[in-house]
N, C-alpha and C. Protein backbone atom coordinates (compact mmCIF):
# COMPACT_ATOMS: atom_id res chain seq x y z
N UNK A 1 0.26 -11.50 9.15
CA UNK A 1 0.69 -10.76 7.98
C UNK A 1 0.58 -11.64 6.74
N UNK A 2 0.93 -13.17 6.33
CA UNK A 2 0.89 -13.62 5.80
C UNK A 2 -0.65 -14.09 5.52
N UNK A 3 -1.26 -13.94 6.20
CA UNK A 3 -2.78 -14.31 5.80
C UNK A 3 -3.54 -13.10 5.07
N UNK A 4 -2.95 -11.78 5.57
CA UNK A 4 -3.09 -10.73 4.79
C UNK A 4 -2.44 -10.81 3.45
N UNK A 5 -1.81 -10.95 2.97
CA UNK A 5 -0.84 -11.17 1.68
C UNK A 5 -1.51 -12.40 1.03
N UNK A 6 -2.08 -13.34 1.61
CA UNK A 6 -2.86 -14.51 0.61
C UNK A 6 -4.10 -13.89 0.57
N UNK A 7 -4.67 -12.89 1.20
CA UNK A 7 -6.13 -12.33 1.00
C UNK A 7 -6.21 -11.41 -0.13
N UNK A 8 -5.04 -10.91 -0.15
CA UNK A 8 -4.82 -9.85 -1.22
C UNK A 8 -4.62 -10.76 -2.70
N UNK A 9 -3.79 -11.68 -2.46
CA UNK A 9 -3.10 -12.35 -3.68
C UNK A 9 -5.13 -13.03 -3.93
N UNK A 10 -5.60 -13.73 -3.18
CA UNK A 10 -7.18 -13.96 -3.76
C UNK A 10 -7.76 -13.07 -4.36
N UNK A 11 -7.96 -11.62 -4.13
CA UNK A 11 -8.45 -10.78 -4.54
C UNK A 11 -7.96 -10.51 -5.89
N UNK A 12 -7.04 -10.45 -6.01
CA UNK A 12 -6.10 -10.64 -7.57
C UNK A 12 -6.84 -11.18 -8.35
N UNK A 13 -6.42 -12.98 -7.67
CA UNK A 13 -6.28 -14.27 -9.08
C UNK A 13 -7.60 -14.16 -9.30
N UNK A 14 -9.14 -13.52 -8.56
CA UNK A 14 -10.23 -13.71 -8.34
C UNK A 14 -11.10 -12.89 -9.01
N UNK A 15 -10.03 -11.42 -9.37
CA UNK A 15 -10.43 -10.67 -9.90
C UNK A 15 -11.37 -9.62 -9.42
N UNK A 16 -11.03 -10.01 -7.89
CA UNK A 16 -12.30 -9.49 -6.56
C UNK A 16 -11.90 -7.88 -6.20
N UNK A 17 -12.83 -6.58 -6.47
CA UNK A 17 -12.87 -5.62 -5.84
C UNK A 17 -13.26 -5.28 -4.41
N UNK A 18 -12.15 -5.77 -3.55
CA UNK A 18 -12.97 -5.18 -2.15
C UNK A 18 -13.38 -4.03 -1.50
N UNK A 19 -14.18 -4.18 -0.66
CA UNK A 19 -15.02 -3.08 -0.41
C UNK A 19 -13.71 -2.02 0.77
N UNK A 20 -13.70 -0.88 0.08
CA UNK A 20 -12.63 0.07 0.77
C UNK A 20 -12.60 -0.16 2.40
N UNK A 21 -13.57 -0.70 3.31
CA UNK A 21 -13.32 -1.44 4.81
C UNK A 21 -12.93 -2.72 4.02
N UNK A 22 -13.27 -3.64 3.28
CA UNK A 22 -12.58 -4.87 3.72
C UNK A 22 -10.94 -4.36 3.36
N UNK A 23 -10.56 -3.49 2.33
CA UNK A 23 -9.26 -2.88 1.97
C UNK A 23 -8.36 -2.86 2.74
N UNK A 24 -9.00 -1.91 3.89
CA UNK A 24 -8.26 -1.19 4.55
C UNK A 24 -7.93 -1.95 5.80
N UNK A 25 -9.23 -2.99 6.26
CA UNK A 25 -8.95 -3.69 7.27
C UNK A 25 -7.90 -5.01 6.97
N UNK A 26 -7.98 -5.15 6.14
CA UNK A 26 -6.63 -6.19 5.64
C UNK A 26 -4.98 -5.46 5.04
N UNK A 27 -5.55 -4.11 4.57
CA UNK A 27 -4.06 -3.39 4.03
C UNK A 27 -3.21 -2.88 5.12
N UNK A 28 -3.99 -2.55 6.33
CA UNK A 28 -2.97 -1.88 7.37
C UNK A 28 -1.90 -3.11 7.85
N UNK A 29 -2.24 -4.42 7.82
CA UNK A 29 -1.29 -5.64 8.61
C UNK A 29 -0.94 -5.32 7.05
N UNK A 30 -1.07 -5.62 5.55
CA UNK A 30 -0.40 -6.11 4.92
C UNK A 30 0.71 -5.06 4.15
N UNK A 31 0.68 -3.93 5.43
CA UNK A 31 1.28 -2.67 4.57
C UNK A 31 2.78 -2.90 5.15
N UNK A 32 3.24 -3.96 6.61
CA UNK A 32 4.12 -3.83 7.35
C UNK A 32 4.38 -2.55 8.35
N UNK A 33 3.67 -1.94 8.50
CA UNK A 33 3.66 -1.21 9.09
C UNK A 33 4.06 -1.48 10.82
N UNK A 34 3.00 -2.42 10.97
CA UNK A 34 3.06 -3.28 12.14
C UNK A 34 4.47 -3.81 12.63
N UNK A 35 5.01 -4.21 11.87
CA UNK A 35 6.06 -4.89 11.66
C UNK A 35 7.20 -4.02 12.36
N UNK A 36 7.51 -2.87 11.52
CA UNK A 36 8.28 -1.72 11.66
C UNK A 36 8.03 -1.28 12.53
N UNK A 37 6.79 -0.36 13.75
CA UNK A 37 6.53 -0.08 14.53
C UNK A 37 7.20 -1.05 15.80
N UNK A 38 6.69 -2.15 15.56
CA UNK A 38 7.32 -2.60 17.00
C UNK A 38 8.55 -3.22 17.00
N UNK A 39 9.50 -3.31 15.61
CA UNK A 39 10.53 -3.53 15.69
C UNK A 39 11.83 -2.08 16.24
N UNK A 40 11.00 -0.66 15.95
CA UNK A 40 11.23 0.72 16.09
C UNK A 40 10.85 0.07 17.49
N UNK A 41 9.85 -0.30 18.45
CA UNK A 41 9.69 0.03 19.68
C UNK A 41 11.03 -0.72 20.40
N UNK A 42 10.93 -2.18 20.03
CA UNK A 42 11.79 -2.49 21.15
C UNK A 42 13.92 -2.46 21.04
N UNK A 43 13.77 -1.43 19.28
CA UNK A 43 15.19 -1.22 19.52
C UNK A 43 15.13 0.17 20.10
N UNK A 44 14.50 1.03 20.65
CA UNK A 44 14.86 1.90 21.05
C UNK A 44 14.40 2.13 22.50
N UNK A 45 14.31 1.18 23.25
CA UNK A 45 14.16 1.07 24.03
C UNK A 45 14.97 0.20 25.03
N UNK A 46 15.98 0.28 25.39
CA UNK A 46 17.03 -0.69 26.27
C UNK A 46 16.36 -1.85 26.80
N UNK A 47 15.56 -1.56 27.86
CA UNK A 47 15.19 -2.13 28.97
C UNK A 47 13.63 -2.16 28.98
N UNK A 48 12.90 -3.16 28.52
CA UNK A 48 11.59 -3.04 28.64
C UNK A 48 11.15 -3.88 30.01
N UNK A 49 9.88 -3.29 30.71
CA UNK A 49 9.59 -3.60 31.93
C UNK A 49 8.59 -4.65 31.38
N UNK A 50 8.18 -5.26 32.45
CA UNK A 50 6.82 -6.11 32.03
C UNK A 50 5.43 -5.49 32.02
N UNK A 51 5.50 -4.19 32.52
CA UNK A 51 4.35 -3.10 32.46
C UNK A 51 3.67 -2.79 31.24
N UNK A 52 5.35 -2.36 30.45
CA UNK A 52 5.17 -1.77 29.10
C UNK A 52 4.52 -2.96 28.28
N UNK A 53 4.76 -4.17 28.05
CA UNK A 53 4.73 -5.31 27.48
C UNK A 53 2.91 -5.57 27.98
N UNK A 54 2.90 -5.63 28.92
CA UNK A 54 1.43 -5.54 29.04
C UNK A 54 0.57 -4.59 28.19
N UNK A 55 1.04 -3.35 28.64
CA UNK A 55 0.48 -2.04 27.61
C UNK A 55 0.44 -2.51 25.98
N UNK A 56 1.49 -2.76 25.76
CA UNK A 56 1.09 -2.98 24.36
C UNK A 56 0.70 -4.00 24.23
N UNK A 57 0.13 -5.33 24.76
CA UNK A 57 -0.55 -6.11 24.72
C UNK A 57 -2.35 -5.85 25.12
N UNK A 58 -2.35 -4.76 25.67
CA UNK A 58 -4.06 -4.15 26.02
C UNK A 58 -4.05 -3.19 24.98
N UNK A 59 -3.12 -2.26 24.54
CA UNK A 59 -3.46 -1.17 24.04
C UNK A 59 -2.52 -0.80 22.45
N UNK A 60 -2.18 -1.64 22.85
CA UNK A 60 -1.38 -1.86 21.34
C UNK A 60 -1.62 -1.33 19.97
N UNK A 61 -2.90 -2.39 19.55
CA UNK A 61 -3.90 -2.63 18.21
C UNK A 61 -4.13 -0.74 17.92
N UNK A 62 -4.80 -0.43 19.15
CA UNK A 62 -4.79 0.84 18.36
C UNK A 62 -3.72 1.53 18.21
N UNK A 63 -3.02 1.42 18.98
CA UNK A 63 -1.66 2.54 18.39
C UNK A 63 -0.76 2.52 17.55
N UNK A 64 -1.03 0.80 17.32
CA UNK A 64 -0.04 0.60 15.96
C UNK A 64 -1.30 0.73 14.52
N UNK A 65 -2.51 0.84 14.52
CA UNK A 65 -3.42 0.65 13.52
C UNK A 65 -3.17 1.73 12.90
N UNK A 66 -3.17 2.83 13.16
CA UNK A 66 -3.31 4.37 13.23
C UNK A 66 -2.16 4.64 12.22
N UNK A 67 -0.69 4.44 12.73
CA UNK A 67 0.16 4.68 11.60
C UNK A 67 0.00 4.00 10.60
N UNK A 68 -0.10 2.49 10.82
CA UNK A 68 -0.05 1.17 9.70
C UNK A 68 -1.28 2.27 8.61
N UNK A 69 -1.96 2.22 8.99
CA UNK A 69 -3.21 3.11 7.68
C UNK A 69 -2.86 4.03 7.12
N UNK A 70 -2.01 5.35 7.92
CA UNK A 70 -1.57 6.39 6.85
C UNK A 70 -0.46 5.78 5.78
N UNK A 71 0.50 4.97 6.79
CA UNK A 71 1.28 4.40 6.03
C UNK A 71 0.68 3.76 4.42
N UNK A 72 -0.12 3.02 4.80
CA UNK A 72 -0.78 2.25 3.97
C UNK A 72 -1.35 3.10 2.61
N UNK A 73 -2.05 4.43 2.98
CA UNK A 73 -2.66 5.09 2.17
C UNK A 73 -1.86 5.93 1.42
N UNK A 74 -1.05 6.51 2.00
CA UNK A 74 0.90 6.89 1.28
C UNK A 74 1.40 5.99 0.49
N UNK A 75 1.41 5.00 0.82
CA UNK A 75 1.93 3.70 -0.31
C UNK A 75 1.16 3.45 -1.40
N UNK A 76 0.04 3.32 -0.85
CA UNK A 76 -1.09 3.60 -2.35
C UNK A 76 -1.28 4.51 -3.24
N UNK A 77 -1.06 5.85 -2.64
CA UNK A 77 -0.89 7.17 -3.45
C UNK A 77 -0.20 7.08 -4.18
N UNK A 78 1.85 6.84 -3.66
CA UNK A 78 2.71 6.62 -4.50
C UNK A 78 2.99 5.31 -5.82
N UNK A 79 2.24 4.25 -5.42
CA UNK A 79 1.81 3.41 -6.30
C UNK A 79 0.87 3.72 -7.33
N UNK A 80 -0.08 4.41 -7.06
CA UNK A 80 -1.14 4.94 -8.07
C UNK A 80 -0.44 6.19 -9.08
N UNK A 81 0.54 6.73 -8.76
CA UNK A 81 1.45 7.67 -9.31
C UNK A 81 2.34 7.07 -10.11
N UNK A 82 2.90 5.74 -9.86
CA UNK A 82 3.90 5.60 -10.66
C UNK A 82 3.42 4.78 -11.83
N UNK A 83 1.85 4.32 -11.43
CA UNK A 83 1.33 3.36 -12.35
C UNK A 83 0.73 4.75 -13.33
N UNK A 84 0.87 5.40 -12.66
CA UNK A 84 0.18 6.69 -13.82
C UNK A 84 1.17 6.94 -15.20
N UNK A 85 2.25 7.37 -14.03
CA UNK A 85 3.56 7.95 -15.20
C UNK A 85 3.77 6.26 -15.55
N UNK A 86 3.82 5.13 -15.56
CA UNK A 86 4.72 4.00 -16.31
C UNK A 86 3.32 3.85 -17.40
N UNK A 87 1.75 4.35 -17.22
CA UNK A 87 1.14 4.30 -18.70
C UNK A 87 1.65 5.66 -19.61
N UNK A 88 1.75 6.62 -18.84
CA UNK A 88 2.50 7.91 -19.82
C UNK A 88 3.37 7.09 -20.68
N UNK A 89 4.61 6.89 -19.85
CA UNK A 89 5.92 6.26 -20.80
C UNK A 89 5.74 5.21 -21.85
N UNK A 90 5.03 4.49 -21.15
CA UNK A 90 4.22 3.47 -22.31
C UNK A 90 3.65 3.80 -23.25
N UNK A 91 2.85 4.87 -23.44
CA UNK A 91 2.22 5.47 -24.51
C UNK A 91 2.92 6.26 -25.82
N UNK A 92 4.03 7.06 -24.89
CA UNK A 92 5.26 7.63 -25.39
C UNK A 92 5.87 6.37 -26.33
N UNK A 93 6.20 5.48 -26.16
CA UNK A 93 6.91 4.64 -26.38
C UNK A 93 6.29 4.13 -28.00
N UNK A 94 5.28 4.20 -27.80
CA UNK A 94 3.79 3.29 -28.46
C UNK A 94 3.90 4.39 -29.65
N UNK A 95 3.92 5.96 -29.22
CA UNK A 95 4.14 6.59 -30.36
C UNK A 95 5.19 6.88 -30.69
N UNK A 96 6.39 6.91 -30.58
CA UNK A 96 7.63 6.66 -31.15
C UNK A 96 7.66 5.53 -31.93
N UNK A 97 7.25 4.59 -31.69
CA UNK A 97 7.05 2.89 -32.81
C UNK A 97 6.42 3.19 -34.27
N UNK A 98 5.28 4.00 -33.63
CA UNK A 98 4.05 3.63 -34.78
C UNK A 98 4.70 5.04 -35.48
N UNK A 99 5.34 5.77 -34.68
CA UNK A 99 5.06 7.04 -35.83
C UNK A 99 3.79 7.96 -35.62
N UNK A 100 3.18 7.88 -34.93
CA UNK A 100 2.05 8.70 -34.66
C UNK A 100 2.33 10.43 -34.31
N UNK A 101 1.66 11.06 -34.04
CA UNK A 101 1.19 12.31 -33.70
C UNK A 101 1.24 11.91 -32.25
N UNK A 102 1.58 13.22 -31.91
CA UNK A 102 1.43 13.25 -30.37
C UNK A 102 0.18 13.76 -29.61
N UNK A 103 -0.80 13.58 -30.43
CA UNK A 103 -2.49 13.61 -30.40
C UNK A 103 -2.85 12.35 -30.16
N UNK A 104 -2.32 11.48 -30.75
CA UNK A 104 -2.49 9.90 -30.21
C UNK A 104 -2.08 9.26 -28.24
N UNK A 105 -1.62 10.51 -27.49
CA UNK A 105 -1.60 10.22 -26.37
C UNK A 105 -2.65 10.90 -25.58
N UNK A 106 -3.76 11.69 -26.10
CA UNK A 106 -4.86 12.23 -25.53
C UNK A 106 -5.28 11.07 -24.82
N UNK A 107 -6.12 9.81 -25.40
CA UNK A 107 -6.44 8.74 -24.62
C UNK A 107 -5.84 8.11 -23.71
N UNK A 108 -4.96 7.77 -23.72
CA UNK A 108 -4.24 7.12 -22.33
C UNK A 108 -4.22 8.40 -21.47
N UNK A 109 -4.11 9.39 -21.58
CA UNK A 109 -3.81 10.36 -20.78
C UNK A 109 -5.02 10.73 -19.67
N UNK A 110 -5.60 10.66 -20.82
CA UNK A 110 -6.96 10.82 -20.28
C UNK A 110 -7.76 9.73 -19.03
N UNK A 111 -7.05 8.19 -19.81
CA UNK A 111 -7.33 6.94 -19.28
C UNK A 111 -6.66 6.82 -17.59
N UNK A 112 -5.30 7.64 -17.62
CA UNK A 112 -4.56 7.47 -16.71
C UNK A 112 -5.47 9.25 -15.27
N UNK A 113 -5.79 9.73 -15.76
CA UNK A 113 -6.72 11.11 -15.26
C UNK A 113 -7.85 10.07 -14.22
């Protein structure tokens, strides 16, 4: 997980657009998803056999990949939403200062579209 989180933080300082597979193949570990899933598995489960523990050691990856991604893509949605409305408010803000017309928020609006 942490190697996911310094891949991301490179992509940042780097200014690097990755390609929606390299995204996604690094966003599902860095969404925690993983994390949550098997911390959900083994509290609700009393008594784990050494069967099960095998199982999710053969078959695991995919069954935890699967949520970690919607998860992942839900988190992005709602992030891309709030970065929407916090340029609205910002703009709002920008024309309350200057005194402008409220024709002066066509562009950001548009920017944020």
């Amino acid at each position: 997980m942490l190697k996911a989180f310094l891949q991301e933080a490179k992509w940042k300082h780097n200014k690097v657009t990755p390609t929606f597979e390299e995204y996604m193949n690094n966003g599902w570990i860095s969404v925690s998803g993983l994390v949550i899933l098997i911390h959900a598995f083994f509290l609700s489960t009393p008594h784990i056999r050494k069967e099960e523990l095998e199982l999710i050691e053969t078959y695991g990856h995919d069954l935890l990949k699967s949520p970690s991604i919607i998860f992942r893509l839900c988190n992005d949605l709602g992030t891309s939403s709030v970065r929407t409305l916090l340029l609205l408010l910002r703009s709002l803000e920008l024309v309350a200062v200057k005194g402008q017309s409220i024709q002066a928020l066509q562009l950001p609006i548009e920017r944020a579209r």
